[in-house]
PDB file of N, CA and C in Angstrom:
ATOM      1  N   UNK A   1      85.683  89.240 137.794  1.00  0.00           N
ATOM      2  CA  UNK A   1      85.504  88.019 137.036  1.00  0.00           C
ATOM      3  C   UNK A   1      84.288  87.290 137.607  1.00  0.00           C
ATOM      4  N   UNK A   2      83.562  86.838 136.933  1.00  0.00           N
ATOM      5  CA  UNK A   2      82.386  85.916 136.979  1.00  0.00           C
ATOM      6  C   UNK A   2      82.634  84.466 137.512  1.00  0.00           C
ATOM      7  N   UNK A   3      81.428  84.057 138.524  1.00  0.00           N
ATOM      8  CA  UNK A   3      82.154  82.607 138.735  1.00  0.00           C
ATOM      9  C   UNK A   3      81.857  81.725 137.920  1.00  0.00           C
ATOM     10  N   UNK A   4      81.247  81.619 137.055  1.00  0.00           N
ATOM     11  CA  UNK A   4      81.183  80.890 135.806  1.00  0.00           C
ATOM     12  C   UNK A   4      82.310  81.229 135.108  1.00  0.00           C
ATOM     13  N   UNK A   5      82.812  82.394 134.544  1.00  0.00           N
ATOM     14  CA  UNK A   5      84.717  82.315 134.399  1.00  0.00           C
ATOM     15  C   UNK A   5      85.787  81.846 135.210  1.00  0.00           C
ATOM     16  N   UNK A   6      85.313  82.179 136.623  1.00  0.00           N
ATOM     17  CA  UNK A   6      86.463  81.296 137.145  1.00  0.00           C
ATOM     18  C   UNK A   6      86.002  79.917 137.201  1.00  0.00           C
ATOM     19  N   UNK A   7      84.532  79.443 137.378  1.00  0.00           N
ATOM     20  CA  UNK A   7      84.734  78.063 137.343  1.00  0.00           C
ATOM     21  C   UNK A   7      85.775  77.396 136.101  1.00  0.00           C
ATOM     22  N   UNK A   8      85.415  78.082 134.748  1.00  0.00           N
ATOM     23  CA  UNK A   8      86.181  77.631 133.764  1.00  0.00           C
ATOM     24  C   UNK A   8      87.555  77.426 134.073  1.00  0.00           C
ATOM     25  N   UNK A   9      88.060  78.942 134.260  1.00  0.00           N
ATOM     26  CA  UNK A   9      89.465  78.400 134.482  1.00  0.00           C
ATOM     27  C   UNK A   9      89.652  77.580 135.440  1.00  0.00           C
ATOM     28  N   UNK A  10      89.090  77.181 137.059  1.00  0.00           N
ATOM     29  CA  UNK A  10      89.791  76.044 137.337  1.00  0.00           C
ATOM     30  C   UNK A  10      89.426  74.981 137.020  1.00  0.00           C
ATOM     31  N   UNK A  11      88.436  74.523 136.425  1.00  0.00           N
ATOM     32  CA  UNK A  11      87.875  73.230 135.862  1.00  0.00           C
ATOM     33  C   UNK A  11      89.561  73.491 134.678  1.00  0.00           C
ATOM     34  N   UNK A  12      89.827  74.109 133.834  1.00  0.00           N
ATOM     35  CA  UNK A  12      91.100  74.336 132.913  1.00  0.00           C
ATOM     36  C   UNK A  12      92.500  74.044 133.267  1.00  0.00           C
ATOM     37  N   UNK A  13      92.391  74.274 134.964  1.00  0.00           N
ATOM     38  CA  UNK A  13      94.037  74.176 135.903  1.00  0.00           C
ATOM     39  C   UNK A  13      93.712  72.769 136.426  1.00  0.00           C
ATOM     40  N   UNK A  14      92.038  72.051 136.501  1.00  0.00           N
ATOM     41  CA  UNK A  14      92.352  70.738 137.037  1.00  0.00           C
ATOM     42  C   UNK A  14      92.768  69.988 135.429  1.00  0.00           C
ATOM     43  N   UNK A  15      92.207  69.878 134.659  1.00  0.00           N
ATOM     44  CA  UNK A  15      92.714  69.742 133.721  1.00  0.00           C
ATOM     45  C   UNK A  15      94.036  69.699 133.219  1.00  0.00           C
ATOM     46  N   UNK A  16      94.601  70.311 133.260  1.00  0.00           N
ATOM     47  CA  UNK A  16      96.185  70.960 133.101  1.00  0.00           C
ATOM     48  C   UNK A  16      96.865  70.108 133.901  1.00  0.00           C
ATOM     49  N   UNK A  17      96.394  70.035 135.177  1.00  0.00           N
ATOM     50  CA  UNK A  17      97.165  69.270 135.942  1.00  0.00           C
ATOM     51  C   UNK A  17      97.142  67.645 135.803  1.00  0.00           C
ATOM     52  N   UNK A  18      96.200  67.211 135.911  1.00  0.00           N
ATOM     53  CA  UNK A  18      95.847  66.218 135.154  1.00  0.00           C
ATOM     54  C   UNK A  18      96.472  65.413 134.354  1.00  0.00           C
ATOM     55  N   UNK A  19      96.631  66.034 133.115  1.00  0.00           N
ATOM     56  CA  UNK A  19      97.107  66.204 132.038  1.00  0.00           C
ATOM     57  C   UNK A  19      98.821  66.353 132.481  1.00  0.00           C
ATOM     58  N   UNK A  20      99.619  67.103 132.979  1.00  0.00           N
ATOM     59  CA  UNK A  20     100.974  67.071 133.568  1.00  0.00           C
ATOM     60  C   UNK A  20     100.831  65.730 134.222  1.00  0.00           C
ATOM     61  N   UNK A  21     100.258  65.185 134.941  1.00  0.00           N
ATOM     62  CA  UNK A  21     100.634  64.318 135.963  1.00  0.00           C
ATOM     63  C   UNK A  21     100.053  63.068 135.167  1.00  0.00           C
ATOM     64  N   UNK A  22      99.718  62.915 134.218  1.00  0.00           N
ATOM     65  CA  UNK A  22      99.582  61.546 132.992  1.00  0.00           C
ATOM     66  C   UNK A  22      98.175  61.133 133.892  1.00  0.00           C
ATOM     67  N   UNK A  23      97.797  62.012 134.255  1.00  0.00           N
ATOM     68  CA  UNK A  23      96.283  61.020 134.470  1.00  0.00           C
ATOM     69  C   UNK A  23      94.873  61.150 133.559  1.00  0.00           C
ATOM     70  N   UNK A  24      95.546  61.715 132.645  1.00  0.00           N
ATOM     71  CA  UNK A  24      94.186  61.802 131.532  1.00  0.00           C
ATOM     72  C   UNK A  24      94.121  61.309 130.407  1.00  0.00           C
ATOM     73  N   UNK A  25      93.480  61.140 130.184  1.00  0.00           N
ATOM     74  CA  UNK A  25      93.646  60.195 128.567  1.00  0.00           C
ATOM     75  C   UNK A  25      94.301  60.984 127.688  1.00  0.00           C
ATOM     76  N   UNK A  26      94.794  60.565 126.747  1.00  0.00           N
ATOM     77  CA  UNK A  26      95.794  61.534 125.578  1.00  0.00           C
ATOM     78  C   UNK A  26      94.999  61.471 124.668  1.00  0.00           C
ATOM     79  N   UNK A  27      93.925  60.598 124.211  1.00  0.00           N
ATOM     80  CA  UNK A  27      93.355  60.533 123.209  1.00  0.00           C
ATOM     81  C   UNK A  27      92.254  62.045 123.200  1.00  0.00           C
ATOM     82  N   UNK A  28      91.778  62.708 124.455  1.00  0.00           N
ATOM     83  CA  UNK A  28      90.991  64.012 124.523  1.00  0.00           C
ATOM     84  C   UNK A  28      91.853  65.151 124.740  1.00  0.00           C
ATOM     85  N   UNK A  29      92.664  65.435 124.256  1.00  0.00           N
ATOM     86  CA  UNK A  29      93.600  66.723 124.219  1.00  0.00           C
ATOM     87  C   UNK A  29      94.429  66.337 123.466  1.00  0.00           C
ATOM     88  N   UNK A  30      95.159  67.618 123.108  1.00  0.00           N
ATOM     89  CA  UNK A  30      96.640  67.926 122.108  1.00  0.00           C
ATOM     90  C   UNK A  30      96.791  68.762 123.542  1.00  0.00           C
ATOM     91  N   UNK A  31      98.318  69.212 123.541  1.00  0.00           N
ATOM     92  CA  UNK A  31      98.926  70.509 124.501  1.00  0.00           C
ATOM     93  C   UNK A  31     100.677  70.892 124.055  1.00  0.00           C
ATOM     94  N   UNK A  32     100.746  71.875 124.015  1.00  0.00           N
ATOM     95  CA  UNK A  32     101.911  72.284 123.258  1.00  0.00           C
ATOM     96  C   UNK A  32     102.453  72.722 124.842  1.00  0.00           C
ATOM     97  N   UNK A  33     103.938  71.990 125.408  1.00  0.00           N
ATOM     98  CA  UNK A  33     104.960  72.483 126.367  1.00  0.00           C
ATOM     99  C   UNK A  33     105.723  73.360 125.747  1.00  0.00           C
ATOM    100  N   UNK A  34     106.207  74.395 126.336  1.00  0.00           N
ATOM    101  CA  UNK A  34     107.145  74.994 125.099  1.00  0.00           C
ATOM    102  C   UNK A  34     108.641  74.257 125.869  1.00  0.00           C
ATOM    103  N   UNK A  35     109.662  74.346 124.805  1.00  0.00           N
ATOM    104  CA  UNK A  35     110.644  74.054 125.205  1.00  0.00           C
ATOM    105  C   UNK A  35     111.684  74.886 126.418  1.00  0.00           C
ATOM    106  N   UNK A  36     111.272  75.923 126.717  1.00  0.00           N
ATOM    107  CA  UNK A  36     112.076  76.757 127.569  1.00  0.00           C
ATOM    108  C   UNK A  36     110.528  77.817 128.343  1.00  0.00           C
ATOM    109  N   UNK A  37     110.977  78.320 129.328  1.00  0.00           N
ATOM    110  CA  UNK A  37     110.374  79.482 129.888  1.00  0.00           C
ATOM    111  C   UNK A  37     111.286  80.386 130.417  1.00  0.00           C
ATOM    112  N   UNK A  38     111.340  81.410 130.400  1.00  0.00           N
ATOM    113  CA  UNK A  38     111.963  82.119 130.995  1.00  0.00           C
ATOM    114  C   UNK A  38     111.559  82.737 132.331  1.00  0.00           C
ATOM    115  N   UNK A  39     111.854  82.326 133.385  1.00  0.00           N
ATOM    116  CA  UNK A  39     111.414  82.475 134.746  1.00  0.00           C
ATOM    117  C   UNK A  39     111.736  83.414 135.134  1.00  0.00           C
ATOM    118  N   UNK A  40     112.579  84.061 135.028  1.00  0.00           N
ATOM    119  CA  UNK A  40     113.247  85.131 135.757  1.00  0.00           C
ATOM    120  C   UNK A  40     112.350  86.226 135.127  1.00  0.00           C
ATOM    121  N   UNK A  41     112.132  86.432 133.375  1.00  0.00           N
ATOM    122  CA  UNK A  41     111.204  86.942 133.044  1.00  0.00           C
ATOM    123  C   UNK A  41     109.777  87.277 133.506  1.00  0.00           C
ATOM    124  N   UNK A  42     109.737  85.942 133.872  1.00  0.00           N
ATOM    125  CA  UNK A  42     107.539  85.880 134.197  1.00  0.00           C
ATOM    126  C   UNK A  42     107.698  86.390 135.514  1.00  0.00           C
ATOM    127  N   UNK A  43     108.914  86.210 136.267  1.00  0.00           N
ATOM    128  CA  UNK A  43     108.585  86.663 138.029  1.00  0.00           C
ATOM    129  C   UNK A  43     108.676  88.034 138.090  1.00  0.00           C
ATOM    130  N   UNK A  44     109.880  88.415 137.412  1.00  0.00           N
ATOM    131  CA  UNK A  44     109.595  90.316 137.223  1.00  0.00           C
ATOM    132  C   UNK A  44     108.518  90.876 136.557  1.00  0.00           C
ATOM    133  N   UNK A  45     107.825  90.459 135.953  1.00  0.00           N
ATOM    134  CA  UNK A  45     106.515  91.045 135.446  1.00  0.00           C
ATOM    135  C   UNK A  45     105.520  90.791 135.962  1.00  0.00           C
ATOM    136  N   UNK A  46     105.527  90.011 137.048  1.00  0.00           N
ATOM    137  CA  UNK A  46     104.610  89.772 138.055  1.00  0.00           C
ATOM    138  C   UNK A  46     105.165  90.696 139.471  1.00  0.00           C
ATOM    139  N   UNK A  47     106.338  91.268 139.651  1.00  0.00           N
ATOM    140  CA  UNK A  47     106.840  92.142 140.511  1.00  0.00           C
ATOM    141  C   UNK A  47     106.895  91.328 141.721  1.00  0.00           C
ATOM    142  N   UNK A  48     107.447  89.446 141.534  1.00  0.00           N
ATOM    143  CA  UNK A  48     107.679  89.172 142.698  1.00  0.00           C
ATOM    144  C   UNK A  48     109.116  88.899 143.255  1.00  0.00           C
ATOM    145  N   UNK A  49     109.454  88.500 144.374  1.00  0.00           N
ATOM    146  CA  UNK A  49     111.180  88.721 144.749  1.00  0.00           C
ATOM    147  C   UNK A  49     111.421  86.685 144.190  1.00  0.00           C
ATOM    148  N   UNK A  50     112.154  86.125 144.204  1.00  0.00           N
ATOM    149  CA  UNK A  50     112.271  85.067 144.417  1.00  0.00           C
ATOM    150  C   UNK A  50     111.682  84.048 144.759  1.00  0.00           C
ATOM    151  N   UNK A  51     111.688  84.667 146.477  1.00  0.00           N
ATOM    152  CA  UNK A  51     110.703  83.749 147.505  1.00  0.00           C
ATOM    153  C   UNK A  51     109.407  84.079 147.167  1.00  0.00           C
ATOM    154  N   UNK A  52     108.714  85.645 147.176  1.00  0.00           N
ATOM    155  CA  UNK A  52     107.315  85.555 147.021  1.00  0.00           C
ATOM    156  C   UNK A  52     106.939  84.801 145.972  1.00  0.00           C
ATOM    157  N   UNK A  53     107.704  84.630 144.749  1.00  0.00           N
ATOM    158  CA  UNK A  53     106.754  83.368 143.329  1.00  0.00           C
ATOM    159  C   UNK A  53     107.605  82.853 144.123  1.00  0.00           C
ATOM    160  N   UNK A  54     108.153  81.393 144.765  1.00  0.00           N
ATOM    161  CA  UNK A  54     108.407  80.007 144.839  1.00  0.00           C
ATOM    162  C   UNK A  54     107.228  79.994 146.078  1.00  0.00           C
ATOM    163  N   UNK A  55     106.805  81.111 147.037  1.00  0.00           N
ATOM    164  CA  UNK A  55     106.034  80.526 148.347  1.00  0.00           C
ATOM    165  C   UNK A  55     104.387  81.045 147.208  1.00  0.00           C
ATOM    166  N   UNK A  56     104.182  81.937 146.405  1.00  0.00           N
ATOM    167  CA  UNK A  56     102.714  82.163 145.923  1.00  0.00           C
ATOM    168  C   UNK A  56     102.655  80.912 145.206  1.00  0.00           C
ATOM    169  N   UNK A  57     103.322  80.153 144.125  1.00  0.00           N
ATOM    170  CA  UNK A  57     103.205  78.669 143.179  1.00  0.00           C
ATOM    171  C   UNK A  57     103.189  77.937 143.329  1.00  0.00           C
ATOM    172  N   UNK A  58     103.900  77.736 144.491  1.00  0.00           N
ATOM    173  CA  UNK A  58     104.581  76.241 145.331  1.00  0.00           C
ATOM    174  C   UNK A  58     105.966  75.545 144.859  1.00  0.00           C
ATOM    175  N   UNK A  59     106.753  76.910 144.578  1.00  0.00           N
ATOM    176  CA  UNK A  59     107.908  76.284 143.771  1.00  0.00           C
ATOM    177  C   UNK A  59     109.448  76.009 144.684  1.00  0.00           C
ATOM    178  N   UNK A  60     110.171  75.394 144.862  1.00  0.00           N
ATOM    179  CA  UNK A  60     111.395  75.443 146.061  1.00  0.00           C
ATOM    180  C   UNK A  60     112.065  76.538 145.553  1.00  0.00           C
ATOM    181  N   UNK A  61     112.077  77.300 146.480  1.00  0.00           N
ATOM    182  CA  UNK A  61     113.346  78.732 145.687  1.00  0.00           C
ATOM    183  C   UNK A  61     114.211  78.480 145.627  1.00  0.00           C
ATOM    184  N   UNK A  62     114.940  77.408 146.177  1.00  0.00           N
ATOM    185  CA  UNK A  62     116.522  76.781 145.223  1.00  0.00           C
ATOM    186  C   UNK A  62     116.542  76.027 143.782  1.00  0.00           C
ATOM    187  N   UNK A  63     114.916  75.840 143.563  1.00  0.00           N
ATOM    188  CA  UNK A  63     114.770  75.787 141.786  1.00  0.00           C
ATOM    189  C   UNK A  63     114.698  77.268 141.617  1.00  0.00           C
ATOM    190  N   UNK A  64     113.864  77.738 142.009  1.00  0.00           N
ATOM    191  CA  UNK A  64     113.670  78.763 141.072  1.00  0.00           C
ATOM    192  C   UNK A  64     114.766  79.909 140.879  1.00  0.00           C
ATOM    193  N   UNK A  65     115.877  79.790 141.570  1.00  0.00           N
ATOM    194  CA  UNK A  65     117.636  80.213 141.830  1.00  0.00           C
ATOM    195  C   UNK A  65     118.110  79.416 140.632  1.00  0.00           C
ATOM    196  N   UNK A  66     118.122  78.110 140.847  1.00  0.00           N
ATOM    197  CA  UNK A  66     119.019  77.675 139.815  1.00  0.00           C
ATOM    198  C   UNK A  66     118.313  77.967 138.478  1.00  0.00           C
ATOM    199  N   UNK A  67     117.008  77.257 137.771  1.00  0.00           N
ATOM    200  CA  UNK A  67     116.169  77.945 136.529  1.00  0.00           C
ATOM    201  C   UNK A  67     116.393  79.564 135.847  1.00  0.00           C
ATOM    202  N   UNK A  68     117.100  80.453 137.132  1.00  0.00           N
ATOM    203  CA  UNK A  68     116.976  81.301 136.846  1.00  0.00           C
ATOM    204  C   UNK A  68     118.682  81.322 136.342  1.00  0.00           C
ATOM    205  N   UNK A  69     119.269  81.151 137.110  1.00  0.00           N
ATOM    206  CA  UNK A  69     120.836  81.207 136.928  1.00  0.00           C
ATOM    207  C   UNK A  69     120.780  80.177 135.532  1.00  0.00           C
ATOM    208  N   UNK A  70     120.426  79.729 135.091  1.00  0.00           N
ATOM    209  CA  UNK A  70     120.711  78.339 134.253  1.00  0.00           C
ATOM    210  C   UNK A  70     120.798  76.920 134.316  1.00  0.00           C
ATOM    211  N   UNK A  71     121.564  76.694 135.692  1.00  0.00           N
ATOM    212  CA  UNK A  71     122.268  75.381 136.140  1.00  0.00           C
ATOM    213  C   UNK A  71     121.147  74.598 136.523  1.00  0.00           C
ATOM    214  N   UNK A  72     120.000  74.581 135.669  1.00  0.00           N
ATOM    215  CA  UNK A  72     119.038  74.039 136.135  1.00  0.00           C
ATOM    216  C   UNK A  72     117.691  74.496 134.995  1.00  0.00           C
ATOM    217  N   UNK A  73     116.640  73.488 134.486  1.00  0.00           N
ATOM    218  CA  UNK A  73     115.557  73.339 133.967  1.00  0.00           C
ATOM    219  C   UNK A  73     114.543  73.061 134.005  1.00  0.00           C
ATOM    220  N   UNK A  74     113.074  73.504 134.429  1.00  0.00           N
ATOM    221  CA  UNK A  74     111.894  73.351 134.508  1.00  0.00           C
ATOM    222  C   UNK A  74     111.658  72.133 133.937  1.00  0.00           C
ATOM    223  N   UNK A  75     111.246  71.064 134.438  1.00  0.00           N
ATOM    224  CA  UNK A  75     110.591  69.908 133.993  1.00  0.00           C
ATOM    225  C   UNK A  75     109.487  70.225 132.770  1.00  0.00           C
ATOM    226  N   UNK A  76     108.808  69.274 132.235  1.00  0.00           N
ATOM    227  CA  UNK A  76     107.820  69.209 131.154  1.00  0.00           C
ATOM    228  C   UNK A  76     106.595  69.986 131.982  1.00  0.00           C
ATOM    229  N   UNK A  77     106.094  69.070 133.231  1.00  0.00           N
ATOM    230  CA  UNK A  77     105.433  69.757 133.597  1.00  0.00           C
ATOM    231  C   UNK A  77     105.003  70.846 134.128  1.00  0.00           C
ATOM    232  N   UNK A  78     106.409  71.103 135.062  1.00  0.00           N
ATOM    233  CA  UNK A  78     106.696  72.533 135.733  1.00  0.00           C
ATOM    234  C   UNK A  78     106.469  73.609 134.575  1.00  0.00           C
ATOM    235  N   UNK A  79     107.302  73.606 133.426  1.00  0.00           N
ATOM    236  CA  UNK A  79     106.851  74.433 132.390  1.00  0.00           C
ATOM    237  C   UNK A  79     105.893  74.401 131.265  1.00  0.00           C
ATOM    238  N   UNK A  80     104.766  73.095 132.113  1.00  0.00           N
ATOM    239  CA  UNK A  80     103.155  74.069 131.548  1.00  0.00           C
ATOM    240  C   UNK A  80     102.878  74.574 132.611  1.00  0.00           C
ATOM    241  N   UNK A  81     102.997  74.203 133.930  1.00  0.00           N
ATOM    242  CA  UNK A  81     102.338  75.242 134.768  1.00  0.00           C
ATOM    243  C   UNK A  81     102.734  76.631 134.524  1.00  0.00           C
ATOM    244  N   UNK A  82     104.280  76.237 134.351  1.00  0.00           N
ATOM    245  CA  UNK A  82     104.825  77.889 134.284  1.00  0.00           C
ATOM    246  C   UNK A  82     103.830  79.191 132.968  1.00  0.00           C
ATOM    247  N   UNK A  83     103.414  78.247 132.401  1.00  0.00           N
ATOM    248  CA  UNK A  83     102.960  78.449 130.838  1.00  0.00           C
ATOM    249  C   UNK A  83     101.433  79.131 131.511  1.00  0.00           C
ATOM    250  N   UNK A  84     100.873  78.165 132.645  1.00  0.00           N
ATOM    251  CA  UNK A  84      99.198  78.477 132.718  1.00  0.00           C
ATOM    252  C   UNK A  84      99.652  79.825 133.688  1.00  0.00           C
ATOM    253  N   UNK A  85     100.356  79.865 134.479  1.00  0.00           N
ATOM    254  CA  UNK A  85     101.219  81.277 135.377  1.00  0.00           C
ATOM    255  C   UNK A  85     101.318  82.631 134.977  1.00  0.00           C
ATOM    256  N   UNK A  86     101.686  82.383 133.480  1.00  0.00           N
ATOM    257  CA  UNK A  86     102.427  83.549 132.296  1.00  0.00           C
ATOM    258  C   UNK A  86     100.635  84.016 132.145  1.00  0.00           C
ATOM    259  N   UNK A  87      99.955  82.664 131.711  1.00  0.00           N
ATOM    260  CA  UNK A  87      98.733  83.487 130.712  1.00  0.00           C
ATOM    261  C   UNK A  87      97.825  84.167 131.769  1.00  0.00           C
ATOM    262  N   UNK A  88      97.417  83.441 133.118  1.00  0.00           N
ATOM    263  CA  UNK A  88      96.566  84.258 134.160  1.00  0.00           C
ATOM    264  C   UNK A  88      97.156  83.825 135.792  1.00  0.00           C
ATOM    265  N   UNK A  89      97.847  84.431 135.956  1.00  0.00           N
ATOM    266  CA  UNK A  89      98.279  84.422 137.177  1.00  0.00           C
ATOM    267  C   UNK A  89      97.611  84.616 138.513  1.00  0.00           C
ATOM    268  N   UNK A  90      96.223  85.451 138.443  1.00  0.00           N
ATOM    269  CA  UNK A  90      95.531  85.956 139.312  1.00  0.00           C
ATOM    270  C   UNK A  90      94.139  84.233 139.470  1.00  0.00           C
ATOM    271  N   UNK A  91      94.296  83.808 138.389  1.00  0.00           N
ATOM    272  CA  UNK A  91      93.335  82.933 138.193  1.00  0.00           C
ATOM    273  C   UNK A  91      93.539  81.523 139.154  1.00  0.00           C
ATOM    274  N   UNK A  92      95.382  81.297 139.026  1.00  0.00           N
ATOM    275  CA  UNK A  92      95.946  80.261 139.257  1.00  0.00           C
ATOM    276  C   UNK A  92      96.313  80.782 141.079  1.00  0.00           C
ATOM    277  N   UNK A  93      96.817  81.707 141.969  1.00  0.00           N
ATOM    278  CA  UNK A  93      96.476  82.234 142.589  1.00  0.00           C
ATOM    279  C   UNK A  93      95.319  81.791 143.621  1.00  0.00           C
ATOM    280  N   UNK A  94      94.201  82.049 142.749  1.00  0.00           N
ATOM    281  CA  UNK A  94      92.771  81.698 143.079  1.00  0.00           C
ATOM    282  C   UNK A  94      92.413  80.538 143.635  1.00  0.00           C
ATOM    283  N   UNK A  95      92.654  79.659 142.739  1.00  0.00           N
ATOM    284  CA  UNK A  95      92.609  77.988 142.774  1.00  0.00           C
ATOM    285  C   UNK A  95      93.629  77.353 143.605  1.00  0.00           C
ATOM    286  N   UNK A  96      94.441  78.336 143.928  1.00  0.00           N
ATOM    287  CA  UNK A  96      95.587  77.581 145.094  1.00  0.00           C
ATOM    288  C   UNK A  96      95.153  78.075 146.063  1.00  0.00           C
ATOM    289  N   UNK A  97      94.623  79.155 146.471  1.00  0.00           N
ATOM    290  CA  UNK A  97      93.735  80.171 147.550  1.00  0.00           C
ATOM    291  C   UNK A  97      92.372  78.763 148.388  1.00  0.00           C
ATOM    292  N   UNK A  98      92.207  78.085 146.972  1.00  0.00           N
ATOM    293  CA  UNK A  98      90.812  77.437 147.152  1.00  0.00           C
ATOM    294  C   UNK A  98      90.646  76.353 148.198  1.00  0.00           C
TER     295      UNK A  98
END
């Protein structure tokens, strides 16, 4: 990947975040949360155990236990990150690397 592509995407994850954490204006974006993610899904297709996605994302693995079991739901924001995770994982990774 090019660093002019990755600049994009993380200039895209500060954004994102941003945007989760209400610090951006609403009037320069639309963003669709979906109502559910399936976690247990996105971590096996990433081939990680539990702990490796809650210590690679920054997620507490007693969420990501309960999200997975049910007894428990990804916040609005947690599930766009989860959302920017699903689409490039290696990207987001990167920018936490940074």
């Amino acid at each position: 990947m090019s660093k002019k592509a990755f600049d994009k995407i993380a200039a895209g994850l500060k954004d994102a975040i941003a945007i989760a954490k209400g610090e951006a204006d609403p009037t320069t974006y639309r963003v669709h949360v979906p109502a559910k993610v399936d976690v247990a899904k996105l971590r096996k297709r990433l081939k990680l155990s539990q702990s490796e996605f809650s210590e690679r994302f920054g997620f507490n693995p007693a969420s990501v236990k309960d999200w997975e079991q049910g007894r428990a739901s990804p916040s609005g924001p947690v599930r766009a990150y989860l959302k920017v995770i699903e689409r490039d994982p290696q990207a987001v990774t990167r920018a936490l690397e940074a």
